[in-house]
PDB file of N, CA and C in Angstrom:
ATOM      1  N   UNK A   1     127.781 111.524 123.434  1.00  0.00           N
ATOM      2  CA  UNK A   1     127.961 112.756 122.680  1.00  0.00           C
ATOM      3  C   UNK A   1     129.351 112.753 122.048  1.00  0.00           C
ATOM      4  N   UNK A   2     129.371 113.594 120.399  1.00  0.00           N
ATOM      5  CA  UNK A   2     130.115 112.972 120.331  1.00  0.00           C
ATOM      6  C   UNK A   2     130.956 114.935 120.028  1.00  0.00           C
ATOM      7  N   UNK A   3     132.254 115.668 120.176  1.00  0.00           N
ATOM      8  CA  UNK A   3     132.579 116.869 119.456  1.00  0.00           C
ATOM      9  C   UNK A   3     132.989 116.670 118.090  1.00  0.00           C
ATOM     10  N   UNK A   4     132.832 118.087 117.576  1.00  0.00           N
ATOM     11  CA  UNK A   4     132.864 117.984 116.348  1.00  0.00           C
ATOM     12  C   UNK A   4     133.885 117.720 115.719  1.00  0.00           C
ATOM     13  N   UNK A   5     135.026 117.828 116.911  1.00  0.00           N
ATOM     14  CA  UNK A   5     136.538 116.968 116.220  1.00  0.00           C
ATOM     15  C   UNK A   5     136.728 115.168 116.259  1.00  0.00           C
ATOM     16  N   UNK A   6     135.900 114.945 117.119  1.00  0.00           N
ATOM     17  CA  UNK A   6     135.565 113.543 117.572  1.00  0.00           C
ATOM     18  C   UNK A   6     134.670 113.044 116.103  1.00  0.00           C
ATOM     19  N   UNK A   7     133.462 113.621 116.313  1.00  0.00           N
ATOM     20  CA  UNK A   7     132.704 113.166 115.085  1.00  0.00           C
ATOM     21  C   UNK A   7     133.669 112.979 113.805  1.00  0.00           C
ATOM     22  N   UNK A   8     134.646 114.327 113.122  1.00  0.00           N
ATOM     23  CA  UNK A   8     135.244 114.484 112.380  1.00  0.00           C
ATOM     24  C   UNK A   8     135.943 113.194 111.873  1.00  0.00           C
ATOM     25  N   UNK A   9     136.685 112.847 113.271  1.00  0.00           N
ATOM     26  CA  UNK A   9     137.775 111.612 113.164  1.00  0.00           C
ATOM     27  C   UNK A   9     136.747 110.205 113.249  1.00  0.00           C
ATOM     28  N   UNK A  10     135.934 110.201 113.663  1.00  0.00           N
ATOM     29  CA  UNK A  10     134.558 108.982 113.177  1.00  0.00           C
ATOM     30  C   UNK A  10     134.518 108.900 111.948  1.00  0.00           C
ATOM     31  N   UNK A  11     134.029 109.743 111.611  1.00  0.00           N
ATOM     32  CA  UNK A  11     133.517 109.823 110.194  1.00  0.00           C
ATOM     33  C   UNK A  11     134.851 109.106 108.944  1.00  0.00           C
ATOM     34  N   UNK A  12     135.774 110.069 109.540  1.00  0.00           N
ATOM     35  CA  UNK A  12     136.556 109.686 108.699  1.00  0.00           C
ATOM     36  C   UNK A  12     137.374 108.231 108.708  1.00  0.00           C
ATOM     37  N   UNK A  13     137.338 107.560 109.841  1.00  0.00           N
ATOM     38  CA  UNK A  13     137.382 106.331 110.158  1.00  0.00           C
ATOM     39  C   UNK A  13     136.218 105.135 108.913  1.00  0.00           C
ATOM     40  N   UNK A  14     135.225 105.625 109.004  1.00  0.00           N
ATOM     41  CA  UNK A  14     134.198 104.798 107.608  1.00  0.00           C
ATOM     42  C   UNK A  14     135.021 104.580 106.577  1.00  0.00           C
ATOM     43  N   UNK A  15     134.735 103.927 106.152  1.00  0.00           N
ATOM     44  CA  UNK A  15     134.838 103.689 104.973  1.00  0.00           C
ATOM     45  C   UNK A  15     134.032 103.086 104.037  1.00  0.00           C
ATOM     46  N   UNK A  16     133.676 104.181 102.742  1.00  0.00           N
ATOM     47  CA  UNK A  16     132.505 104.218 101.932  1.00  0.00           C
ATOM     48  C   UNK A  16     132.544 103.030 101.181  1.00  0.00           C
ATOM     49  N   UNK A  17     131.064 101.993 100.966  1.00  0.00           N
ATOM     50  CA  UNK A  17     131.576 100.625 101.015  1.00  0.00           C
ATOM     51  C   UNK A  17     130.305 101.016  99.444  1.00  0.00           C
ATOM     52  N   UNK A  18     130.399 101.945  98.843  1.00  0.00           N
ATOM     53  CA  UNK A  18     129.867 102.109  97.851  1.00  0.00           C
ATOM     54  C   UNK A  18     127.955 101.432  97.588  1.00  0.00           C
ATOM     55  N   UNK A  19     127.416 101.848  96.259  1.00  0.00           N
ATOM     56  CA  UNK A  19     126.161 101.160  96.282  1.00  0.00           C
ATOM     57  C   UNK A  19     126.052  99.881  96.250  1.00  0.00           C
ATOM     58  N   UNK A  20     126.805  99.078  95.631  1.00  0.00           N
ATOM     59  CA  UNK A  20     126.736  97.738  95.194  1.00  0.00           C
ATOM     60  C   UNK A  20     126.043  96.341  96.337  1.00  0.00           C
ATOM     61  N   UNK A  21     126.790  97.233  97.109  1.00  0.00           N
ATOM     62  CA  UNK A  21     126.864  95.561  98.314  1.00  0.00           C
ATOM     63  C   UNK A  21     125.645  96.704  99.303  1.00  0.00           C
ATOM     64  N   UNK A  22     124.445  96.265  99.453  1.00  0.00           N
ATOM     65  CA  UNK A  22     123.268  97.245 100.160  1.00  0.00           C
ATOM     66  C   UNK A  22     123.763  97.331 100.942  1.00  0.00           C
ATOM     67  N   UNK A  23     123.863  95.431 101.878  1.00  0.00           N
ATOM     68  CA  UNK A  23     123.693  95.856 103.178  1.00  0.00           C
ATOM     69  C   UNK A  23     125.222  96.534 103.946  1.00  0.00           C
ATOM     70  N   UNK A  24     125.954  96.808 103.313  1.00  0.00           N
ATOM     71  CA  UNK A  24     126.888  97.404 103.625  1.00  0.00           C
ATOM     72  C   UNK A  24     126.862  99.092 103.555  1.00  0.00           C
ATOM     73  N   UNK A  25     126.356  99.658 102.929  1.00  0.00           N
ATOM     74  CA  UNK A  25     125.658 100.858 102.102  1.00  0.00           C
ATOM     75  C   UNK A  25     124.273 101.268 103.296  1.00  0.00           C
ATOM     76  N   UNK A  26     124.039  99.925 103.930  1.00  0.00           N
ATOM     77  CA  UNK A  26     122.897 100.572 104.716  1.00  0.00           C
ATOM     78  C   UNK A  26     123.955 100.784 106.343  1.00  0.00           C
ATOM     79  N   UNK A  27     124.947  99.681 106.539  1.00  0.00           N
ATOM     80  CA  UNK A  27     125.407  99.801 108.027  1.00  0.00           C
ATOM     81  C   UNK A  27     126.619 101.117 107.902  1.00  0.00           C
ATOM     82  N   UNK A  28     126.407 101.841 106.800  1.00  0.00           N
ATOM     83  CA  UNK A  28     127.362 102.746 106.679  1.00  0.00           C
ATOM     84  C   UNK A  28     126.699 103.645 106.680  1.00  0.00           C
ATOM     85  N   UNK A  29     125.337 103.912 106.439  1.00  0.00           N
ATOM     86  CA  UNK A  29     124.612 105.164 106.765  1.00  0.00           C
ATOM     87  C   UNK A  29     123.756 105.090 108.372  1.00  0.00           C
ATOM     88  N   UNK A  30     123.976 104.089 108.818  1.00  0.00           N
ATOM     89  CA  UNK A  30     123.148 103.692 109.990  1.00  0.00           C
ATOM     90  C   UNK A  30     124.700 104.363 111.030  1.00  0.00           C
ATOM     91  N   UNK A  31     125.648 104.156 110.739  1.00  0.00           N
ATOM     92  CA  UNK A  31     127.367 104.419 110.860  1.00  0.00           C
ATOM     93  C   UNK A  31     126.889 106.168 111.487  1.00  0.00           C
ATOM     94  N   UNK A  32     126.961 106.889 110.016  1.00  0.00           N
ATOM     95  CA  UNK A  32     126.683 108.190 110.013  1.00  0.00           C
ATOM     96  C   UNK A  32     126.011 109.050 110.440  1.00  0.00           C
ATOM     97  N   UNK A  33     124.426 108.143 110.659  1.00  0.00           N
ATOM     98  CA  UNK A  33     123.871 108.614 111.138  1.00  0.00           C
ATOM     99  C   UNK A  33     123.578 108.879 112.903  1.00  0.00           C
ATOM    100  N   UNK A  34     124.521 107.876 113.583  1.00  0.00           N
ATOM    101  CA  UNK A  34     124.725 107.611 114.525  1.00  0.00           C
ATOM    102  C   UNK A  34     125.937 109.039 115.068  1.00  0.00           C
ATOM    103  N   UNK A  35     126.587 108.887 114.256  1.00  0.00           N
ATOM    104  CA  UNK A  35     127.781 109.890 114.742  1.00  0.00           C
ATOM    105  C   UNK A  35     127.395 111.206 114.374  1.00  0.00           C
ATOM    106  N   UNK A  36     126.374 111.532 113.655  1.00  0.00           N
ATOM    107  CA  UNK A  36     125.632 112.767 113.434  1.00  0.00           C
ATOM    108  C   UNK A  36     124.646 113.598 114.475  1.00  0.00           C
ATOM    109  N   UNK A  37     123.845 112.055 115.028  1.00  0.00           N
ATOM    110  CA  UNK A  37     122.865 112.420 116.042  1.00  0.00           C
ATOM    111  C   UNK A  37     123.892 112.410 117.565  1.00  0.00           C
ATOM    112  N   UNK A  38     125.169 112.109 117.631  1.00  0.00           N
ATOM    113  CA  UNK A  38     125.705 111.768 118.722  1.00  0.00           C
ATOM    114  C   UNK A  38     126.496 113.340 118.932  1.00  0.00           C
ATOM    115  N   UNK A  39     126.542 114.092 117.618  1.00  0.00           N
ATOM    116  CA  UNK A  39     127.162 115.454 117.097  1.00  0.00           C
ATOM    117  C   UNK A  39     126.101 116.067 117.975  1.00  0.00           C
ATOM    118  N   UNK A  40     125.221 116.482 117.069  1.00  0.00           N
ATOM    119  CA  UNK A  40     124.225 117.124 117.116  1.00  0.00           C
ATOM    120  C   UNK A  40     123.362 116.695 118.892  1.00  0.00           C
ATOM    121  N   UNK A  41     123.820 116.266 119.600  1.00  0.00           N
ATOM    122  CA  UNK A  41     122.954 116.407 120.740  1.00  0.00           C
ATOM    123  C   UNK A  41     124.469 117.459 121.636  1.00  0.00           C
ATOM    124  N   UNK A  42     125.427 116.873 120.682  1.00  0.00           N
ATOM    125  CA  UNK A  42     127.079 117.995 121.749  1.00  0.00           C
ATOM    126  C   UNK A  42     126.352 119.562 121.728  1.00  0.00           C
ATOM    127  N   UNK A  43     126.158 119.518 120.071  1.00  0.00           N
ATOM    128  CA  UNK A  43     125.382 121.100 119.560  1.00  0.00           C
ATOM    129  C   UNK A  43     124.721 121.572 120.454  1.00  0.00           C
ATOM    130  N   UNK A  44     123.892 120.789 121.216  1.00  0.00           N
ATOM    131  CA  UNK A  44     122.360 121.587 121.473  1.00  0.00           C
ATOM    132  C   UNK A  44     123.025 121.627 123.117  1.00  0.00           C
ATOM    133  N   UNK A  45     123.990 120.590 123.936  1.00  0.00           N
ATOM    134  CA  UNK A  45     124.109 120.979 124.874  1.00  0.00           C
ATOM    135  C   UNK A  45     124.848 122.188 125.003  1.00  0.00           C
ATOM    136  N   UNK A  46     125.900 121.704 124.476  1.00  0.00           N
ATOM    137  CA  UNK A  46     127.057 123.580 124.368  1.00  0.00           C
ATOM    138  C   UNK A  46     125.969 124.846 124.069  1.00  0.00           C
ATOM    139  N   UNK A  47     125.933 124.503 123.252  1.00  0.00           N
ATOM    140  CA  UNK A  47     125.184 126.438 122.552  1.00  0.00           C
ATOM    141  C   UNK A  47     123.762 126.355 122.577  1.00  0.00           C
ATOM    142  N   UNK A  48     122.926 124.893 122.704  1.00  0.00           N
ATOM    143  CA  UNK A  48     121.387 125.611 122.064  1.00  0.00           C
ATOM    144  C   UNK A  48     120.250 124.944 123.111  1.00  0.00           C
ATOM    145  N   UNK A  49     121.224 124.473 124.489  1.00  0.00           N
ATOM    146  CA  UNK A  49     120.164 123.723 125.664  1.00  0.00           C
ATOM    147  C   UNK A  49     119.115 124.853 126.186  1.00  0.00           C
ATOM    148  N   UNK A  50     119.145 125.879 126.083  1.00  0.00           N
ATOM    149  CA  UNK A  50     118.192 127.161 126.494  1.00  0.00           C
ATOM    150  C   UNK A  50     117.213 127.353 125.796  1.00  0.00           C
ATOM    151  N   UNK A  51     117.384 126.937 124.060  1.00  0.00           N
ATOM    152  CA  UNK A  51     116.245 127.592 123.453  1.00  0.00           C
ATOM    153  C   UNK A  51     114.875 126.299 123.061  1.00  0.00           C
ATOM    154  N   UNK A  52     113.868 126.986 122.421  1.00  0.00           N
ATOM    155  CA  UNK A  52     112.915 125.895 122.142  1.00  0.00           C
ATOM    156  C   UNK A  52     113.749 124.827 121.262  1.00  0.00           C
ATOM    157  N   UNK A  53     112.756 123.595 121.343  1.00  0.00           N
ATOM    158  CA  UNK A  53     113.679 122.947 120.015  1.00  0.00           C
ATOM    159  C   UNK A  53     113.217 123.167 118.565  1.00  0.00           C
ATOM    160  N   UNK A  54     111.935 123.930 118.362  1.00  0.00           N
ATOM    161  CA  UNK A  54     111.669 124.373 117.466  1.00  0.00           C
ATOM    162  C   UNK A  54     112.980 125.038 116.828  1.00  0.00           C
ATOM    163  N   UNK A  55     113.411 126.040 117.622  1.00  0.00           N
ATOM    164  CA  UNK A  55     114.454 127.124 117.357  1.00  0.00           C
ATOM    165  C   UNK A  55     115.665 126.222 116.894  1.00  0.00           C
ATOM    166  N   UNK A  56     116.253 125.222 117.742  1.00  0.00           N
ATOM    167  CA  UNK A  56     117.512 124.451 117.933  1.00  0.00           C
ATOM    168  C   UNK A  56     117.604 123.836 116.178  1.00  0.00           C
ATOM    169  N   UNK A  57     116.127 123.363 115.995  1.00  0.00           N
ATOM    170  CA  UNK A  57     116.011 122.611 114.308  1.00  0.00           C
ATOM    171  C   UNK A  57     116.615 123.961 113.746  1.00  0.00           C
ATOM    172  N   UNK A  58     116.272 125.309 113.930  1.00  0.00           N
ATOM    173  CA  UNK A  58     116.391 126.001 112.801  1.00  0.00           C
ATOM    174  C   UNK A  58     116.973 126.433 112.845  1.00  0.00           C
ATOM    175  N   UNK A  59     118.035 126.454 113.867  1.00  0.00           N
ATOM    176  CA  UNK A  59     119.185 126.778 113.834  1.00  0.00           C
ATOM    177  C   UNK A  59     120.245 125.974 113.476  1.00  0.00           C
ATOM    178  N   UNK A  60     120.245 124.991 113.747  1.00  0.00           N
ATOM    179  CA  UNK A  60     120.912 123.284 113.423  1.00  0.00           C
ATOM    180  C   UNK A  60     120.974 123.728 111.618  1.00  0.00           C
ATOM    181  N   UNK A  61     119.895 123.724 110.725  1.00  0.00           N
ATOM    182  CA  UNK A  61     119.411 123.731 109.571  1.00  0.00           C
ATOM    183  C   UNK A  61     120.313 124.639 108.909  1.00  0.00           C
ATOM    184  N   UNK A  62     120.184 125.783 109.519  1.00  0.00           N
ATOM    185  CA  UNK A  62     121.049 127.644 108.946  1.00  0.00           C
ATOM    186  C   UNK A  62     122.446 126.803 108.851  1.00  0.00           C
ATOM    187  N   UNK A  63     122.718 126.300 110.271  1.00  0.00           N
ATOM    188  CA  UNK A  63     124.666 125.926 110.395  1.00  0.00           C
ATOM    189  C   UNK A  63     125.099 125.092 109.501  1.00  0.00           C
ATOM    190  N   UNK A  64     124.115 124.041 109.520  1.00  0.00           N
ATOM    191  CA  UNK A  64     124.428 122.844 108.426  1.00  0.00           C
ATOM    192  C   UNK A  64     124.401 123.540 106.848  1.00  0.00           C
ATOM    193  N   UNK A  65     123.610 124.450 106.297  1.00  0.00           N
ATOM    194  CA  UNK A  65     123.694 125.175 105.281  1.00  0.00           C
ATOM    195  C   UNK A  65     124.849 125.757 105.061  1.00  0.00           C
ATOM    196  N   UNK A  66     125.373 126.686 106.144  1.00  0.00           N
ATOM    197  CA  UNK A  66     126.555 127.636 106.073  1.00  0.00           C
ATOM    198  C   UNK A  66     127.626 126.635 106.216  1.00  0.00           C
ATOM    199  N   UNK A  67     127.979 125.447 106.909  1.00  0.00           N
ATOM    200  CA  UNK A  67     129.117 125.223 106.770  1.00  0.00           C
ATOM    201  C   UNK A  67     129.091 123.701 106.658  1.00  0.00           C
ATOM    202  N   UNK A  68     128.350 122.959 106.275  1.00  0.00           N
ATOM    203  CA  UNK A  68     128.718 121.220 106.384  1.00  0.00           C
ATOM    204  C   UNK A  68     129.966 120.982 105.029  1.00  0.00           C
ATOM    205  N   UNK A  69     129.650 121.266 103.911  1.00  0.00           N
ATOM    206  CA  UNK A  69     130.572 121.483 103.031  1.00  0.00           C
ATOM    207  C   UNK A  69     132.420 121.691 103.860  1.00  0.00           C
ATOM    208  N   UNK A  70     132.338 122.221 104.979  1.00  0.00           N
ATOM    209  CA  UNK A  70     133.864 122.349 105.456  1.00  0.00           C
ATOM    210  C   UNK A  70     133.629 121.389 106.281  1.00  0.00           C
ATOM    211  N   UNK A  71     132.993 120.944 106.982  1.00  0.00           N
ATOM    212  CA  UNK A  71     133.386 119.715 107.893  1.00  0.00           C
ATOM    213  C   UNK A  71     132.153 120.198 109.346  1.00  0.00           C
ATOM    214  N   UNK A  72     132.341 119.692 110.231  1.00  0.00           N
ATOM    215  CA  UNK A  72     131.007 119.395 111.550  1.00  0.00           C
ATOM    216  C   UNK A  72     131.836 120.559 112.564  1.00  0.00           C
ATOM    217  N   UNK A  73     133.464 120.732 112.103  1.00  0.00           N
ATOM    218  CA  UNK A  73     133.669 121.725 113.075  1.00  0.00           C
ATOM    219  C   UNK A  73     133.099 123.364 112.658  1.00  0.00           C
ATOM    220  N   UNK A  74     133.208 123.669 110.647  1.00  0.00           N
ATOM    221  CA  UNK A  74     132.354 124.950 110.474  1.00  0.00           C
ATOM    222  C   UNK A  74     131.272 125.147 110.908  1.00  0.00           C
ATOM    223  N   UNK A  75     130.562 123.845 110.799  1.00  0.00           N
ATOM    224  CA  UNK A  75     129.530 123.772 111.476  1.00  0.00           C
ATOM    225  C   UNK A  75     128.757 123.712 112.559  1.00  0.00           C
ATOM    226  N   UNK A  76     129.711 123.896 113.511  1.00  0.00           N
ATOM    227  CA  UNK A  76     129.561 124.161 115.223  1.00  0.00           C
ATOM    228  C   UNK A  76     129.870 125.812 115.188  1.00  0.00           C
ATOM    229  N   UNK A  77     130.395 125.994 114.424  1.00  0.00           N
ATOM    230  CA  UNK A  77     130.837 127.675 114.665  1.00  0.00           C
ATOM    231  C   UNK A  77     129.527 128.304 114.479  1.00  0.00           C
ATOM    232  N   UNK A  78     129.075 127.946 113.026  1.00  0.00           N
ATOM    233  CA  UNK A  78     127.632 128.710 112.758  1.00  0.00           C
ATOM    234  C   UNK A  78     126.637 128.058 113.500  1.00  0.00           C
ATOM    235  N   UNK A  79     126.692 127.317 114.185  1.00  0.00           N
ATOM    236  CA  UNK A  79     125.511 126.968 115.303  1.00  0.00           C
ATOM    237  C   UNK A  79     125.899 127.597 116.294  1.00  0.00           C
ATOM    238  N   UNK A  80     126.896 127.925 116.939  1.00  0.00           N
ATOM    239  CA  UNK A  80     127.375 128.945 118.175  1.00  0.00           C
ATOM    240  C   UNK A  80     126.348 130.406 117.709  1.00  0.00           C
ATOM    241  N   UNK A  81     127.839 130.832 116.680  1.00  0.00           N
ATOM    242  CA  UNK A  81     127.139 132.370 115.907  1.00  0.00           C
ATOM    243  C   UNK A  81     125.200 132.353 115.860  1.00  0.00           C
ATOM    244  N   UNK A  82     124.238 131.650 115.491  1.00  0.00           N
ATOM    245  CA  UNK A  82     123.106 131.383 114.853  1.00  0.00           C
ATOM    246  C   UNK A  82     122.552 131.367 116.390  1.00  0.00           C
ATOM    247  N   UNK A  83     122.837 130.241 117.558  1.00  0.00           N
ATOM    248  CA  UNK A  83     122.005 130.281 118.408  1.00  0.00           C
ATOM    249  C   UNK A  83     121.973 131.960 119.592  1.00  0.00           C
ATOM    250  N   UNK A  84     123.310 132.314 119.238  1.00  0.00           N
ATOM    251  CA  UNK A  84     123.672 133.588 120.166  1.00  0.00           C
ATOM    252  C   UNK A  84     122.412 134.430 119.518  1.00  0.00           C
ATOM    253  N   UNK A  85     122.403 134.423 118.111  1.00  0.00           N
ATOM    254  CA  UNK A  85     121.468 135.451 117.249  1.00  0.00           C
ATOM    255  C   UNK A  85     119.904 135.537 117.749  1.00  0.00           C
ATOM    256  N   UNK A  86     119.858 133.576 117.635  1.00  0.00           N
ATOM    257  CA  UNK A  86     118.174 133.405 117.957  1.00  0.00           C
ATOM    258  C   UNK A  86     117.861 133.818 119.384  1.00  0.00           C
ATOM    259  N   UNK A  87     119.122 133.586 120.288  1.00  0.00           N
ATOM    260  CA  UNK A  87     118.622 134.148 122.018  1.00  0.00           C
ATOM    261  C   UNK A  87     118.449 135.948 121.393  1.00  0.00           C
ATOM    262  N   UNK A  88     119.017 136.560 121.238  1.00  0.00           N
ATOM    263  CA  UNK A  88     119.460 137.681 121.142  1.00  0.00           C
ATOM    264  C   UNK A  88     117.359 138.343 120.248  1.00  0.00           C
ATOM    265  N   UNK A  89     117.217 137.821 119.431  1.00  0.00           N
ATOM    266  CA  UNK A  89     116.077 137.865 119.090  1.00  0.00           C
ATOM    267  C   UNK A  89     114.779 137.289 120.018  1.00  0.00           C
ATOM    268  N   UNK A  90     115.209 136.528 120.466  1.00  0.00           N
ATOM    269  CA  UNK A  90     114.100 135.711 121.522  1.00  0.00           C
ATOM    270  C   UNK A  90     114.122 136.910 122.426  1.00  0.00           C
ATOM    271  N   UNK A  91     115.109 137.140 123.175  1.00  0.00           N
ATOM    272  CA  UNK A  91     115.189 138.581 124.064  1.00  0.00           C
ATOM    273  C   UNK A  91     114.281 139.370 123.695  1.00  0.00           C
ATOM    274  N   UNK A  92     114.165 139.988 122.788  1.00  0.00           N
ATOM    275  CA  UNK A  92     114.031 141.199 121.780  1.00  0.00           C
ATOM    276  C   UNK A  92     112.365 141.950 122.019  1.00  0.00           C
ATOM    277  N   UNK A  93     111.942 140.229 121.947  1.00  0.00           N
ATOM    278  CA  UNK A  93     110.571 140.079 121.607  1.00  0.00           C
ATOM    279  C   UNK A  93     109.681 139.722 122.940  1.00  0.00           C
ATOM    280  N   UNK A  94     110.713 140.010 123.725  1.00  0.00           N
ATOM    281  CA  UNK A  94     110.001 139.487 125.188  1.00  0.00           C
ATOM    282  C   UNK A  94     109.314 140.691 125.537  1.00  0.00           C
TER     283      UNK A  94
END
């Protein structure tokens, strides 16, 4: 697992090896995608290990909307904020 300041400093460790050269272009998204899914399992233990994973996708989805543009740490905030919401609604309806 990886936090979203951890991921941050991963990420930024890559270096974008552009389209030209594939297979470089492919071990750089294989790179990303690794440190994304290594993110995203920190996500679900901190804030979203309680709910369905139905919920966790759609909440994952909302955060990544509201904040990937600033970086994986806005984006832990609105997955905090988003999963508190979906328990808070899951409650609701019980």
């Amino acid at each position: 697992m990886l936090t979203s300041s951890e991921a941050n400093e991963a990420r930024q460790n890559l270096t974008y090896p552009g389209h030209k050269d594939k297979a470089a272009y492919d071990t750089y998204n294989a790179q990303v995608a690794d440190i994304e899914a290594q993110w995203k399992e920190y996500l679900v233990s901190e804030y979203g290990y309680d709910l369905p994973e139905s919920v966790q996708k759609s909440v994952f989805s909302r955060a990544w909307a509201e904040g990937h543009s600033s970086g994986y740490t806005e984006v832990e905030y609105h997955y905090q904020e988003d999963a508190e919401f979906a328990r808070e609604v899951i409650a609701a309806v019980k």
